[in-house]
Protein backbone atom coordinates (compact mmCIF):
# COMPACT_ATOMS: atom_id res chain seq x y z
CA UNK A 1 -10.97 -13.12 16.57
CA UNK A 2 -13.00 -11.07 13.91
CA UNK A 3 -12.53 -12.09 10.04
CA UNK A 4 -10.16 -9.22 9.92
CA UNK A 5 -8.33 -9.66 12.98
CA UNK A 6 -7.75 -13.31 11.12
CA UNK A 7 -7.07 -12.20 7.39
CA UNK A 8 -4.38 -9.67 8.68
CA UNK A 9 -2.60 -12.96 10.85
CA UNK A 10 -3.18 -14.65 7.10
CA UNK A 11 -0.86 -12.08 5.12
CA UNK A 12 1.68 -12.24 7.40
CA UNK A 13 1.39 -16.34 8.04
CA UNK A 14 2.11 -17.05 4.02
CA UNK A 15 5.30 -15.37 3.48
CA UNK A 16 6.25 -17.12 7.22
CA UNK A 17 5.22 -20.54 6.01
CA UNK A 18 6.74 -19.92 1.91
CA UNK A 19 9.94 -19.59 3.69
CA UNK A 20 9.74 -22.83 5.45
CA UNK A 21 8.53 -24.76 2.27
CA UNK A 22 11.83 -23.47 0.15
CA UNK A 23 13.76 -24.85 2.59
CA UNK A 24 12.40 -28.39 2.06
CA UNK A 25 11.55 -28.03 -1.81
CA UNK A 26 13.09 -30.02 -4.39
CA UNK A 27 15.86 -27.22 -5.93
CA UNK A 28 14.46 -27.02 -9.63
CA UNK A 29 10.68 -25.90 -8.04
CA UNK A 30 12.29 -23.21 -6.06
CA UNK A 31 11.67 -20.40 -8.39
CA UNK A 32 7.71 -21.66 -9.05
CA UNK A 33 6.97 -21.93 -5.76
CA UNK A 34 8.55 -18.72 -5.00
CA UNK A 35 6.50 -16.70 -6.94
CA UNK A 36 3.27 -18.67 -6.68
CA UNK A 37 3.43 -17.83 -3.07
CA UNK A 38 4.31 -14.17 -3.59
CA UNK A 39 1.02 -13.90 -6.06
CA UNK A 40 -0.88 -15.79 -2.78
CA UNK A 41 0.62 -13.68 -0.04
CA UNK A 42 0.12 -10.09 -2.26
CA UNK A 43 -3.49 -11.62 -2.78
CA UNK A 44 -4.50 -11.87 0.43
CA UNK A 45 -3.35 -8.25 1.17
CA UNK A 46 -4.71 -6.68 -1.38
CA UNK A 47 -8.10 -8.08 0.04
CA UNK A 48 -7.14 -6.53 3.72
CA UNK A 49 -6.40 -3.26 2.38
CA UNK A 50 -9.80 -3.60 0.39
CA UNK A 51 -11.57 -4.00 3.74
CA UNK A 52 -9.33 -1.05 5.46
CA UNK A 53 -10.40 1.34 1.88
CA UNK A 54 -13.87 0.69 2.19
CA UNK A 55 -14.42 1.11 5.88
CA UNK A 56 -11.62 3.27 6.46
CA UNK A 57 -13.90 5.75 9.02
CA UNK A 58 -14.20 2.61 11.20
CA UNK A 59 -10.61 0.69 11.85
CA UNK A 60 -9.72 -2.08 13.55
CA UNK A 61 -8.01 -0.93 16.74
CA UNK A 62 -7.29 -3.65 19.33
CA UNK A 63 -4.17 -3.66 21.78
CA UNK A 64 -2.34 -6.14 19.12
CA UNK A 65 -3.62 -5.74 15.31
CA UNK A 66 -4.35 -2.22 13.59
CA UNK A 67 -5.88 -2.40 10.76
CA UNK A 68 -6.79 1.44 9.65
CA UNK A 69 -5.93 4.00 6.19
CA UNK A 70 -2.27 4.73 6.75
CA UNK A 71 -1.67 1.13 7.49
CA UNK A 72 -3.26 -0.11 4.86
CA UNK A 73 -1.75 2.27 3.07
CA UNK A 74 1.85 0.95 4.00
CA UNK A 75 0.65 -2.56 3.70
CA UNK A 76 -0.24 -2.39 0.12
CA UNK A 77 3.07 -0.66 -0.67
CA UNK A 78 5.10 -3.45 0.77
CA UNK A 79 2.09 -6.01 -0.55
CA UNK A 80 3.05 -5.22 -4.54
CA UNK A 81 6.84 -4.05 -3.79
CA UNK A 82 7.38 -7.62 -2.27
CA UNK A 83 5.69 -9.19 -5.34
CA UNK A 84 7.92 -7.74 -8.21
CA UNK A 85 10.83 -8.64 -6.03
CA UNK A 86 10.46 -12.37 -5.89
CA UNK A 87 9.43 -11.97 -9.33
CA UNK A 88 12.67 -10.15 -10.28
CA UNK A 89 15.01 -12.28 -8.40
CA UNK A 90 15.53 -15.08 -10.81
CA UNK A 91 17.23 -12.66 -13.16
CA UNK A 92 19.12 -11.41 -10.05
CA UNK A 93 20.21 -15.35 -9.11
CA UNK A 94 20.74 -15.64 -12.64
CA UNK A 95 23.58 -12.94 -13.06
CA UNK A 96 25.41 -13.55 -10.28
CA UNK A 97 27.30 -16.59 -8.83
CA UNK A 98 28.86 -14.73 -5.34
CA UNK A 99 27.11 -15.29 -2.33
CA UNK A 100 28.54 -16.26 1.48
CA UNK A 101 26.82 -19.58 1.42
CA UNK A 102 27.56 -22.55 -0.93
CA UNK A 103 26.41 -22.66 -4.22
CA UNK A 104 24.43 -25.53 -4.01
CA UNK A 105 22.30 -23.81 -1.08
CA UNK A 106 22.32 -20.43 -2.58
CA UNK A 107 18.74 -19.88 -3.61
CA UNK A 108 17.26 -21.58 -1.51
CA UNK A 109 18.79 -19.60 1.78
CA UNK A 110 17.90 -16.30 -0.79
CA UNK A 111 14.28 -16.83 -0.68
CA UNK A 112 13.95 -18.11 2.73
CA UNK A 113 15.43 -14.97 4.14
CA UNK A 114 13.62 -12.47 1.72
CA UNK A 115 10.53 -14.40 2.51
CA UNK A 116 11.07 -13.67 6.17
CA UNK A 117 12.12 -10.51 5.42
CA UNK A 118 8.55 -9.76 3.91
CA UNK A 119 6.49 -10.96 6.22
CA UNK A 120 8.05 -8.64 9.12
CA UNK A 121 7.43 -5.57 6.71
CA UNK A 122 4.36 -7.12 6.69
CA UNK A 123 3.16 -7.43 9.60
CA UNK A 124 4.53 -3.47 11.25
CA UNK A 125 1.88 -1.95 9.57
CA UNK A 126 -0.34 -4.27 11.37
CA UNK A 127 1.17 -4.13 14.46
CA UNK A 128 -1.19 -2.61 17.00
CA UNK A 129 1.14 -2.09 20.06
CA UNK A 130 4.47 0.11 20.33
CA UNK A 131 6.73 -2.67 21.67
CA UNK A 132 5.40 -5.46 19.22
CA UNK A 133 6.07 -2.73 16.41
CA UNK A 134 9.82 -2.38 17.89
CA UNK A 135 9.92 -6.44 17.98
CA UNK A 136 9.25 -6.59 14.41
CA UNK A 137 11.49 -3.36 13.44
CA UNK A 138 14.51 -5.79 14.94
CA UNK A 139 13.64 -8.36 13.02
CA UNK A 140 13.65 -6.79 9.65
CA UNK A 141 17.16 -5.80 10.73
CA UNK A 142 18.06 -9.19 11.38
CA UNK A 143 17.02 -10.27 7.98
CA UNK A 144 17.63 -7.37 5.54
CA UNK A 145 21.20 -7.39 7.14
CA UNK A 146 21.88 -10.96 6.09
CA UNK A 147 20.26 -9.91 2.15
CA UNK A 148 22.45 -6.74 2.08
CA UNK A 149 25.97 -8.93 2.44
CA UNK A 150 24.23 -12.04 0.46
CA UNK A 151 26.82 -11.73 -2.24
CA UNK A 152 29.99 -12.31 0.19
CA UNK A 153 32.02 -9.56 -1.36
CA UNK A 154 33.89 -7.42 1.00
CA UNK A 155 32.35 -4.21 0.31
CA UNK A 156 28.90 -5.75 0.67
CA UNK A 157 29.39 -7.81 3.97
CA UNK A 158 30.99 -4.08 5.44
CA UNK A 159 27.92 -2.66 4.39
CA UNK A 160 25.47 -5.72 6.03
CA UNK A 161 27.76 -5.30 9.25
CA UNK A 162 27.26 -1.39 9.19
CA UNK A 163 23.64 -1.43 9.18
CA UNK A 164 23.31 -3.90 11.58
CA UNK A 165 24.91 -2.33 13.91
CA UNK A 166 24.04 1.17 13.42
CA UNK A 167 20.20 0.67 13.20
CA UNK A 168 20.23 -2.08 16.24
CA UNK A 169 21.99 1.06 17.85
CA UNK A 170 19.28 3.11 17.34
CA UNK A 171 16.94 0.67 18.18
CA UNK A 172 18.41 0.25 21.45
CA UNK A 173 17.79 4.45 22.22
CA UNK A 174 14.36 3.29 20.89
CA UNK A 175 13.83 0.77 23.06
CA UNK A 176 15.02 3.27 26.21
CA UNK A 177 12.33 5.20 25.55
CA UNK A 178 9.94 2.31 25.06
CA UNK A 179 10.90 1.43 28.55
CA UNK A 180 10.10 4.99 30.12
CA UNK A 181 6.72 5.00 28.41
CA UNK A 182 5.23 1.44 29.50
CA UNK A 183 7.05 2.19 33.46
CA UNK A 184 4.67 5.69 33.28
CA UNK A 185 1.32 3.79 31.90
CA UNK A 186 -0.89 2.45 34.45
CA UNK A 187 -1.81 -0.52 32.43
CA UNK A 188 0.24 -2.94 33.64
CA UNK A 189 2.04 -5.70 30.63
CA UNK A 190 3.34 -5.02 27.16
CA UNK A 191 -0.51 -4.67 26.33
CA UNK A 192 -0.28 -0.92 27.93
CA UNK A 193 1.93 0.44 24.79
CA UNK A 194 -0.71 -0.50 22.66
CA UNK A 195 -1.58 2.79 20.70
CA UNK A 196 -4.29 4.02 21.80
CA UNK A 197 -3.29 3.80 25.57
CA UNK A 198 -0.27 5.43 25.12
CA UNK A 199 -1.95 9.06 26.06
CA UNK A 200 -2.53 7.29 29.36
CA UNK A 201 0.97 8.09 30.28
CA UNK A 202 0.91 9.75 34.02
CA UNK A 203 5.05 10.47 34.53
CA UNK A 204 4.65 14.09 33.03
CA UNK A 205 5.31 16.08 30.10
CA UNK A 206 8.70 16.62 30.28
CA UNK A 207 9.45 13.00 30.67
CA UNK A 208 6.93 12.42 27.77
CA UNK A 209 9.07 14.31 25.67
CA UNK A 210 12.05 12.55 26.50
CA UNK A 211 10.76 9.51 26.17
CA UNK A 212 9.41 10.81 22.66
CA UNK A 213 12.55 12.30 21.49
CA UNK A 214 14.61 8.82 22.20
CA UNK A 215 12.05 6.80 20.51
CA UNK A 216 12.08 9.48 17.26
CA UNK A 217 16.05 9.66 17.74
CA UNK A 218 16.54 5.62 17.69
CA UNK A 219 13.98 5.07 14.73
CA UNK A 220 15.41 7.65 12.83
CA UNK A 221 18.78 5.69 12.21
CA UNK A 222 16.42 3.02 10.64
CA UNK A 223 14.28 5.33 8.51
CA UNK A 224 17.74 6.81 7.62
CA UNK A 225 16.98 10.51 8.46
CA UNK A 226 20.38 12.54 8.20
CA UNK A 227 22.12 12.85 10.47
CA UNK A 228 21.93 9.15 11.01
CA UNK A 229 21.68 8.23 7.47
CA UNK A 230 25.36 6.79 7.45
CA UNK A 231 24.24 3.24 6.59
CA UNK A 232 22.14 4.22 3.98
CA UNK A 233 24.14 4.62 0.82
CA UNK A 234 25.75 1.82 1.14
CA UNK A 235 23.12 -0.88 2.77
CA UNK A 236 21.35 0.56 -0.94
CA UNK A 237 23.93 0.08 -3.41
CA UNK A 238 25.82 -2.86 -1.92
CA UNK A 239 22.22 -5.05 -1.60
CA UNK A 240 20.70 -7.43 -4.34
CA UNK A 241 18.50 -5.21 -6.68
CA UNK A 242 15.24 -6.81 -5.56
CA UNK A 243 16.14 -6.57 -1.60
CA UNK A 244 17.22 -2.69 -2.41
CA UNK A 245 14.00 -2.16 -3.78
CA UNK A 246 12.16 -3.21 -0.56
CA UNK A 247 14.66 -1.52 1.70
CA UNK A 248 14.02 1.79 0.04
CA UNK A 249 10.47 1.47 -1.48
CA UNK A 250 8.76 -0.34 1.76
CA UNK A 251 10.70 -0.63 4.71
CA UNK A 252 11.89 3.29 5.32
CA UNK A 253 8.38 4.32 5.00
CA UNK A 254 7.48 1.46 6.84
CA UNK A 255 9.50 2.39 10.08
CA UNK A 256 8.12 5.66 9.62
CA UNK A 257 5.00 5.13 10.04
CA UNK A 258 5.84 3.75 13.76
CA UNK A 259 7.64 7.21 13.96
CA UNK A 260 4.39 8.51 12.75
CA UNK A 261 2.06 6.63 14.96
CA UNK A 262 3.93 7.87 17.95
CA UNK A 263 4.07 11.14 17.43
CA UNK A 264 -0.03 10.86 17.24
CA UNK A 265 -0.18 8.80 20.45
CA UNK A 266 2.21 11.50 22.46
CA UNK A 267 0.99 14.52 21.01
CA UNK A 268 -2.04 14.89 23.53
CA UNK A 269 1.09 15.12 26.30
CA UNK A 270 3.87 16.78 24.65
CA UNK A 271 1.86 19.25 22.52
CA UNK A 272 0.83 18.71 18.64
CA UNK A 273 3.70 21.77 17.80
CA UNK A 274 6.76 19.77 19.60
CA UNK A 275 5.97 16.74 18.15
CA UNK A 276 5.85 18.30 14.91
CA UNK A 277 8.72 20.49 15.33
CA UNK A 278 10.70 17.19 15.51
CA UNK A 279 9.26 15.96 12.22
CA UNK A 280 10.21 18.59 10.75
CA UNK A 281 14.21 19.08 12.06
CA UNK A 282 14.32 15.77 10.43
CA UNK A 283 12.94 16.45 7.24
CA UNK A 284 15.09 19.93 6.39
CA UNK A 285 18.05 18.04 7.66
CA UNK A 286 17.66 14.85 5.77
CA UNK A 287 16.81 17.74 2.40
CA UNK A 288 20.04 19.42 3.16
CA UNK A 289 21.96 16.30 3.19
CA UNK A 290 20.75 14.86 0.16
CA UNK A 291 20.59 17.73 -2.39
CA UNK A 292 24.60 17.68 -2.75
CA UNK A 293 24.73 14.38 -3.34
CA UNK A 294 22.28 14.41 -5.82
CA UNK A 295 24.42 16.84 -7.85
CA UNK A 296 27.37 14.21 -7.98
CA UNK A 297 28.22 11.61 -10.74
CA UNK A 298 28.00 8.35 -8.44
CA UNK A 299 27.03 5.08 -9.42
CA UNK A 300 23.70 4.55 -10.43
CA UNK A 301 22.01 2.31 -7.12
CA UNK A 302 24.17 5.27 -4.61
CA UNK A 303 22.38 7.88 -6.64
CA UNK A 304 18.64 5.91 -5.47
CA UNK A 305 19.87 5.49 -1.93
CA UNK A 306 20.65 9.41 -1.60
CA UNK A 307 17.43 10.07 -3.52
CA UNK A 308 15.66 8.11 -0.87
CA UNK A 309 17.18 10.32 1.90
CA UNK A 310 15.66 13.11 0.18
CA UNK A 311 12.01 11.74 -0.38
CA UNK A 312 11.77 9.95 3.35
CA UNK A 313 12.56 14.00 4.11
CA UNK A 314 9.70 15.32 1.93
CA UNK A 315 7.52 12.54 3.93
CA UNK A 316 8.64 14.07 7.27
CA UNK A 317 7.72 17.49 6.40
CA UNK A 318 4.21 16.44 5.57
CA UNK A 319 3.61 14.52 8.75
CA UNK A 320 5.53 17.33 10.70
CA UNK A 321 3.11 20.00 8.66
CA UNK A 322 0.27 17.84 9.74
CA UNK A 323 -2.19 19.71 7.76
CA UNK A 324 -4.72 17.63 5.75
CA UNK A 325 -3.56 18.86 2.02
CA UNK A 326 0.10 17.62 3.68
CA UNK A 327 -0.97 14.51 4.47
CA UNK A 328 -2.79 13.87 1.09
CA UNK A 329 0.74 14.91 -0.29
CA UNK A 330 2.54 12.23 2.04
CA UNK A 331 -0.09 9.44 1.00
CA UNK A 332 0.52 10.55 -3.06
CA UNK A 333 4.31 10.77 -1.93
CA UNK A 334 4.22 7.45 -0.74
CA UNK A 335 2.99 5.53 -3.46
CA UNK A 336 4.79 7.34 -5.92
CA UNK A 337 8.12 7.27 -4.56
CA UNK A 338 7.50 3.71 -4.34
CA UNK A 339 6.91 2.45 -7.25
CA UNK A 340 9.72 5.19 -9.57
CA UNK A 341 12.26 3.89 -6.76
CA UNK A 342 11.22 0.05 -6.75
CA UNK A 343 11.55 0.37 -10.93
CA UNK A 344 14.79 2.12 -10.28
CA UNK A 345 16.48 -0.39 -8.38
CA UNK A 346 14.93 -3.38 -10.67
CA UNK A 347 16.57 -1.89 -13.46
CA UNK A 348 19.93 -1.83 -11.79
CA UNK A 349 19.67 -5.66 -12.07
CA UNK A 350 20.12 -5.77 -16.07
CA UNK A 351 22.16 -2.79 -16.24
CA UNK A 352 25.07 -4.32 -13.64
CA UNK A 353 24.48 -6.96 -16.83
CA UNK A 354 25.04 -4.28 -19.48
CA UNK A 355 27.91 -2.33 -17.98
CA UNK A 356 29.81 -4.05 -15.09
CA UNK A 357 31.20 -0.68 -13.92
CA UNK A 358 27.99 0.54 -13.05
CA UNK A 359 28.14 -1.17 -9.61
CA UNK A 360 31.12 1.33 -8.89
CA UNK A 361 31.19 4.27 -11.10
CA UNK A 362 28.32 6.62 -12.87
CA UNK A 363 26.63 5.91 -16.23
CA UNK A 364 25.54 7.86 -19.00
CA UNK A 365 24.21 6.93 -22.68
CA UNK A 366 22.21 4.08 -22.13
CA UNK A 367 19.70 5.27 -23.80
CA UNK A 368 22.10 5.09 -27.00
CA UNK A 369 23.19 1.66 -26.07
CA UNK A 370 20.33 -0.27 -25.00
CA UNK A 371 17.39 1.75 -25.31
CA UNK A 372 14.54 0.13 -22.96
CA UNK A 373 17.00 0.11 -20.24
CA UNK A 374 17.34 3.73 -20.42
CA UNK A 375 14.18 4.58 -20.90
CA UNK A 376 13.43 2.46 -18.20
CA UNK A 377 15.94 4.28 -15.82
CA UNK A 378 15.08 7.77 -17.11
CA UNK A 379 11.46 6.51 -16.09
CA UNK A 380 12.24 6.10 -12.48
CA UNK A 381 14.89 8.72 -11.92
CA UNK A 382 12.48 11.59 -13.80
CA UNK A 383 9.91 10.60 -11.96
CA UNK A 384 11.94 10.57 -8.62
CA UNK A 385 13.06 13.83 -9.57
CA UNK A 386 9.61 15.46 -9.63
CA UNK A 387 9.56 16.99 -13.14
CA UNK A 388 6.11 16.95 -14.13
CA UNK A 389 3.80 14.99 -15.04
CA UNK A 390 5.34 13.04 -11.67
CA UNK A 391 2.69 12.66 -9.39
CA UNK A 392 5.93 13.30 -6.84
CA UNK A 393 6.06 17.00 -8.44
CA UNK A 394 2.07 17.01 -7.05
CA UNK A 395 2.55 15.54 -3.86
CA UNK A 396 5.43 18.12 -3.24
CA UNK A 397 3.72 21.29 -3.83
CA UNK A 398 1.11 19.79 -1.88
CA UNK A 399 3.09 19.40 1.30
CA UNK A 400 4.40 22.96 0.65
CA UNK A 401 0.74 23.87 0.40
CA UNK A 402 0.43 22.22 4.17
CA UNK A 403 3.30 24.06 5.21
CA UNK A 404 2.19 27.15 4.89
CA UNK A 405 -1.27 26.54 5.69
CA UNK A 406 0.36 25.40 9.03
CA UNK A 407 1.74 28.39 9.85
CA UNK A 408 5.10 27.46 9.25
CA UNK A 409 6.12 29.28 6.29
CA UNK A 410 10.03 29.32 6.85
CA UNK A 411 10.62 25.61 7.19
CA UNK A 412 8.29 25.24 3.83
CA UNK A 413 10.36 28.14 1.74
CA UNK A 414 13.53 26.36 2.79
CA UNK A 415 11.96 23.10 2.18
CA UNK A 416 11.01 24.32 -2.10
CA UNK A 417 14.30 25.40 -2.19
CA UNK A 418 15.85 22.85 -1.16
CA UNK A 419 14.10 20.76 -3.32
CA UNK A 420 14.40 22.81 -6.70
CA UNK A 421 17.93 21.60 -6.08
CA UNK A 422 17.04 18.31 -5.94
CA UNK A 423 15.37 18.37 -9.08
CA UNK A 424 18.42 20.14 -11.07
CA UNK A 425 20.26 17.65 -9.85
CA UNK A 426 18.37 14.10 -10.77
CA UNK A 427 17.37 15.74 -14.22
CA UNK A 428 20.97 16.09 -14.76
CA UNK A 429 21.59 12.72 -14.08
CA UNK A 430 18.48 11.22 -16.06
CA UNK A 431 19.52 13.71 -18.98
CA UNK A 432 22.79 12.29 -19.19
CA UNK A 433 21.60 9.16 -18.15
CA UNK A 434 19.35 8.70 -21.32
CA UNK A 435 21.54 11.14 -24.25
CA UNK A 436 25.20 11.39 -22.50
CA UNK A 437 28.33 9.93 -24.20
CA UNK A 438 27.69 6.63 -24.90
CA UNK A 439 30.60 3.64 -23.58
CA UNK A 440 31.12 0.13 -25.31
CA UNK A 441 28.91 -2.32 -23.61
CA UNK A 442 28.20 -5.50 -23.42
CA UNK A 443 25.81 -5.61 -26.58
CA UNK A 444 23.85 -9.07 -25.75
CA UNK A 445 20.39 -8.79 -23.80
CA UNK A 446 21.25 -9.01 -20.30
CA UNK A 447 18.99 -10.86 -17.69
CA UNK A 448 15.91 -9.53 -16.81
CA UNK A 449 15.41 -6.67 -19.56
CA UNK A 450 11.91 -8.28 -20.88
CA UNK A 451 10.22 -7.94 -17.14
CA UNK A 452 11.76 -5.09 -16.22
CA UNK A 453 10.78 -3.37 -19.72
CA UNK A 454 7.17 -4.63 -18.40
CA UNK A 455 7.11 -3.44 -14.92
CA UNK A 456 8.45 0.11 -16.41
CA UNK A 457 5.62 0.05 -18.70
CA UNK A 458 3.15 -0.79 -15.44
CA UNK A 459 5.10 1.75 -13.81
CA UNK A 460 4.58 4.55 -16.16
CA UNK A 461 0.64 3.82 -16.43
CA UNK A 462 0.81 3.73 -12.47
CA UNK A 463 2.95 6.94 -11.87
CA UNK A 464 0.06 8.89 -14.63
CA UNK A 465 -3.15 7.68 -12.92
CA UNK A 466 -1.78 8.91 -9.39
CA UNK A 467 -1.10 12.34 -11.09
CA UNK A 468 -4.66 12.15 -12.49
CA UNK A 469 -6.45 11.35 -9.35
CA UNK A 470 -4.36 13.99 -7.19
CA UNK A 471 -6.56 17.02 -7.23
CA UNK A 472 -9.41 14.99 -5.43
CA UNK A 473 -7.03 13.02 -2.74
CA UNK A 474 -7.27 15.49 -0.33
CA UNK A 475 -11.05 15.72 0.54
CA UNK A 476 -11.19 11.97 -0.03
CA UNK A 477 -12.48 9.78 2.67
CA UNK A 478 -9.38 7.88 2.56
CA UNK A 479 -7.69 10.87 3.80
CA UNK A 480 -9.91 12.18 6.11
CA UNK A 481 -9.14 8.86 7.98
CA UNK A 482 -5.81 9.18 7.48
CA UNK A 483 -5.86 12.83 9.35
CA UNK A 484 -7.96 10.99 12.35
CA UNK A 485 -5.14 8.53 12.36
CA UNK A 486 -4.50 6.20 15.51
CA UNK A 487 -5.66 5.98 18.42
């Protein structure tokens, strides 16, 4: 095992083992230990995705561990979004007393399972073979499903059941065409789906294809990709603030990138244009669906959920465009949308504080009632929206650019369309999110304001230095390895 091979089993070994040790800890270290293993565990991946950066023309490709650009990419997303939610979640655990296990055991079972959680979005980016990458997809499910009902309340244990079984349902097409693939590879073992022996595949294009569209198909209902978005809105809004941050920021893009790494493997057999094709049915559909919803008052976590539809769209168009100014768009995308949506679903955590209703019903005026909060929120959703300086209105009209540099002009017109909408409609709700008619609140600071103040500040110097470094992403070497991609 190379040092890499062995740091990579390291940053997915720490979360595994933190949730062990909160099971045993005395109950008043929980919350230290918590987040001096988070700092450890984000550490030690920040060093793996230093290795991937600086040697990104030469990855580590073995039939078990990947280690190359987009993965690294994906790792450090989930690296720092998994960070500020263990840091967060005291003021979560703090506001809130409802949960389906007993209140002595609460946080404890919290941070086991969101430590588990993490280390599976962890360790997919990593994950060198198709069928481990499924493995660890399942797994996430198990876990995130068990975060999304933690508080016990009916609306949220509906929503945990929903998602499991809609994205285990997918799964399960995904895993059908799993099966067709690894019965057409000569290798013989799970160790044939690895990635780059995928192309190996002797059954045939047409049952390529099939075998591509089920996999696609199946991980689309965990990406949430309209039309099989359905648990989506409500896995988002009915979820702890810290767990709906790493549902939307990490694991959707996460997933995707499996979605992604396929459609590289299979393209040699299917054709580069029908795997793309695919890509992009997703991404105008997934547009389409969003954009009304982003025009409606809803409550203020729903509104994040839908908005997520609409960027995990934008992120299929650019890998469906497959041009290299595209892709630098979907790494920009990426990042950005991460951290304005992470910061957006933080914030719900003090604002649920501020005005109770917000959990069920659209807000307006906080910047008149508790100013950092809104500026805070108006932070994330402006940003989300793409008004400029976002470095999501760059990475945009950079995927456009790929569009029509693809030769697919029609799909990127309906795309800018499409998401001109989108941005009338979240700059409506940050405008009237920020200045709208202001409701009597609860006037004392509510839990959480002080970090999340800080991580908006972070945020904001974040989102600025992505816009800055845009215009040279795209001949960067980081992207050039990105565009060679794996195998």
């Amino acid at each position: 095992m190379t040092s890499t091979q062995a740091l990579a089993v390291m940053v997915v070994a720490a979360p595994l083992v933190t949730a062990g040790l909160v099971i045993v800890a005395p109950s008043k270290h929980l919350t230290v230990l918590a987040r001096t293993c988070a700092v450890a565990t984000s550490a030690l991946a920040v060093v793996l995705v230093s290795r991937a950066v600086k040697d990104a023309g030469h990855p580590l490709i073995g039939n078990w561990i990947v280690v190359d650009a987009a993965g690294a990419l994906l790792l450090a997303v989930t690296a720092v979004v998994g960070l500020a939610s263990v840091l967060m979640s005291p003021a979560y655990l703090h506001g809130t007393h409802s949960s389906f296990v007993a209140e002595n055991h609460r946080d404890r079972v919290y941070y086991a399972v969101l430590f588990l959680f993490w280390a599976m979005l962890l360790a997919v980016p990593l994950a060198g073979n198709l069928g481990a990458a499924w493995l660890l997809v399942e797994a996430t499910t198990a876990a995130s499903a068990l975060l999304v009902g933690f508080s016990g309340k009916a609306h949220a244990l509906e929503a945990g059941w929903k998602y499991l079984i809609l994205t285990s349902l997918g799964l399960g097409i995904a895993l059908l065409g799993i099966a067709i693939l690894a019965a057409g590879v000569p290798t013989a073992g799970v160790s044939g789906l690895a990635w780059g022996r995928l192309a190996t595949f002797a059954s045939g294009r047409s049952t390529a294809l099939s075998a591509y569209l089920l996999i696609l198909i199946g991980l689309a209902a965990k990406i949430g990709w309209a039309p099989v978005h359905n648990w989506l809105p409500d896995a988002h809004s009915q979820a702890p603030p810290p767990v709906s941050a790493l549902l939307s920021a990490a694991l959707l893009p996460t997933v995707l990138l499996i979605a992604w790494r396929t459609d590289r493997a299979l393209a040699p057999l299917i054709g580069v244009s029908a795997a793309q094709r695919v890509l992009v049915g997703f991404g105008l559909a997934s547009l389409a669906v969003a954009v009304p919803f982003l025009w409606r008052p809803m409550a203020f976590k729903r509104l994040l959920a839908y908005s997520s539809l609409e960027h995990l769209g934008v992120i299929a168009l650019g890998i469906g465009f497959g041009t290299p100014l595209a892709l630098a768009g979907v790494a920009l995308h990426i990042v950005g949308h991460a951290i304005a949506k992470a910061l957006g679903f933080y914030a719900a955590t003090p604002l649920l504080a501020h005005e109770p209703r917000a959990a069920r019903h659209a807000v307006s005026g906080i910047g008149r009632t508790a100013p950092a909060l809104g500026a805070t929120m108006g932070l994330s959703l402006g940003a989300l929206s793409g008004l400029p300086p976002s470095p999501l209105f760059v990475s945009e009209l950079l995927i456009l650019a790929g569009g029509f540099e693809s030769g697919r002009p029609w799909p990127a017109a309906t795309a800018a369309v499409l998401l001109a909408l989108g941005l009338l409609g979240l700059a409506h709700a940050t405008i009237d999110t920020l200045v709208g008619k202001a409701h009597r609140r609860n006037v004392e600071q509510p839990p959480g304001l002080r970090l999340v103040t800080t991580l908006g500040g972070v945020s904001l110097v974040l989102l600025l230095g992505l816009t800055a470094v845009a215009p040279w992403l795209s001949g960067s070497n980081f992207v050039d390895a990105i565009v060679r991609g794996v195998p």
